[in-house]
Protein backbone atom coordinates (compact mmCIF):
# COMPACT_ATOMS: atom_id res chain seq x y z
CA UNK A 1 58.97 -68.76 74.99
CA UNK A 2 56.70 -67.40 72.35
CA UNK A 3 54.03 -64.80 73.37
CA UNK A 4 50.45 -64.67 71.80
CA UNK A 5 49.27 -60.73 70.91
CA UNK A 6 46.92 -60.76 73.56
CA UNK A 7 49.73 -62.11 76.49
CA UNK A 8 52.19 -59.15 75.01
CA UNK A 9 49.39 -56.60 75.09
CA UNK A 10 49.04 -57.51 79.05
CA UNK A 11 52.45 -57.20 79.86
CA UNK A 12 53.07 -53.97 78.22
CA UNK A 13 50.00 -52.53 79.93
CA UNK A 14 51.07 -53.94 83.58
CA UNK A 15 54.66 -52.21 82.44
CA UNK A 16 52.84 -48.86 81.86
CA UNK A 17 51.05 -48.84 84.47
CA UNK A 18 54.20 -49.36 86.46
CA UNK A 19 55.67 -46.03 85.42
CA UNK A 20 52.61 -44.71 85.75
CA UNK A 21 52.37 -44.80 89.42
CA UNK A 22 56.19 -43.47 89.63
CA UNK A 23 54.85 -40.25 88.82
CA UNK A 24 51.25 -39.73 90.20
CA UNK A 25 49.24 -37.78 87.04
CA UNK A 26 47.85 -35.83 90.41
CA UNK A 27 50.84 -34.64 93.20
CA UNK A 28 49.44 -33.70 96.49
CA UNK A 29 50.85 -30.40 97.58
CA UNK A 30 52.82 -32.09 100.33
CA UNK A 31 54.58 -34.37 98.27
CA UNK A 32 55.04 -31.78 95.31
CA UNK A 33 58.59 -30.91 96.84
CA UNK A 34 60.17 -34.25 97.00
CA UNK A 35 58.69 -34.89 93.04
CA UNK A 36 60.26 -32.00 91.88
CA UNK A 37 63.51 -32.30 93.88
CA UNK A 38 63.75 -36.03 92.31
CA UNK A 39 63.01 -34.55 88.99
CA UNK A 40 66.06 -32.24 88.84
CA UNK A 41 68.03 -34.52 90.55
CA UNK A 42 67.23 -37.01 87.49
CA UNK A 43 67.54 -34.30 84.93
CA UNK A 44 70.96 -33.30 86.51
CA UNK A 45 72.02 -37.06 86.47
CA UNK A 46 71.53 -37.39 82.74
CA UNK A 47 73.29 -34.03 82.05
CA UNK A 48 76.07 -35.32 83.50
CA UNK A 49 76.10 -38.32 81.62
CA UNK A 50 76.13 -36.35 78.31
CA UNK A 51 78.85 -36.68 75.61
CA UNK A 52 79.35 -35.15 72.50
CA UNK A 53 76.47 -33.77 71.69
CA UNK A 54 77.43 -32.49 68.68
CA UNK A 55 77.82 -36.13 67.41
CA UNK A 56 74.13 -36.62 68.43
CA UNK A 57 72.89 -33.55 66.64
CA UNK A 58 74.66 -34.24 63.18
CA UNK A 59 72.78 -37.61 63.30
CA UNK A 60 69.54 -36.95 64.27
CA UNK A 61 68.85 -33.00 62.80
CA UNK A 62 64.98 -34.19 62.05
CA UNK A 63 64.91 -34.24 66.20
CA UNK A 64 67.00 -31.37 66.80
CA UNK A 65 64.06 -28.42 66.28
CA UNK A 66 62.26 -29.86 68.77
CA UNK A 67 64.64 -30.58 70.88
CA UNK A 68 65.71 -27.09 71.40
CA UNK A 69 62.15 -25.62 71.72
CA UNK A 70 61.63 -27.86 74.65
CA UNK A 71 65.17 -27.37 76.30
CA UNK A 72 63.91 -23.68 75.85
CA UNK A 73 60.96 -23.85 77.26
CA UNK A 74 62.58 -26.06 80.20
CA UNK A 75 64.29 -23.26 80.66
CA UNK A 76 62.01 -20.44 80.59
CA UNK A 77 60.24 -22.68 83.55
CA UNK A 78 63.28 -22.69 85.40
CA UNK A 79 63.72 -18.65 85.46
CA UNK A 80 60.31 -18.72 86.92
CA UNK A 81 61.37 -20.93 90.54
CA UNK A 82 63.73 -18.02 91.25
């Protein structure tokens, strides 16, 4: 099946806005909990999963600044839920 611009285009918009409403832009302060719970639980899921990172880091070092500043300041957000 070939796809005309225009019928790609709508797909890839009905796909974003699919992951779109998995995470709400606005969380009610109700639900903010259970987000933020899933979140970690996500985040901890994909730690998990991780091998050799070193392996990853020799082969992508353009990524690796930024990376690290964001791991950082995932973790400077993380002291703060103490």
């Amino acid at each position: 099946m070939k796809l005309t611009k225009s019928q790609l285009k709508k797909l890839v918009k009905e796909e974003l806005g699919k992951l779109s409403e998995a995470t709400p832009a606005v969380i009610e302060k109700d639900e903010a909990g259970w987000y933020i719970n899933e979140a970690l639980e996500d985040l901890e899921d994909a730690l998990k999963k991780v091998k050799n990172p070193e392996n990853w880091a020799e082969k992508y070092t353009r990524s690796l600044p930024k990376l690290i500043e964001t791991i950082d300041g995932l973790i400077k957000v993380f002291g703060r839920m103490k």
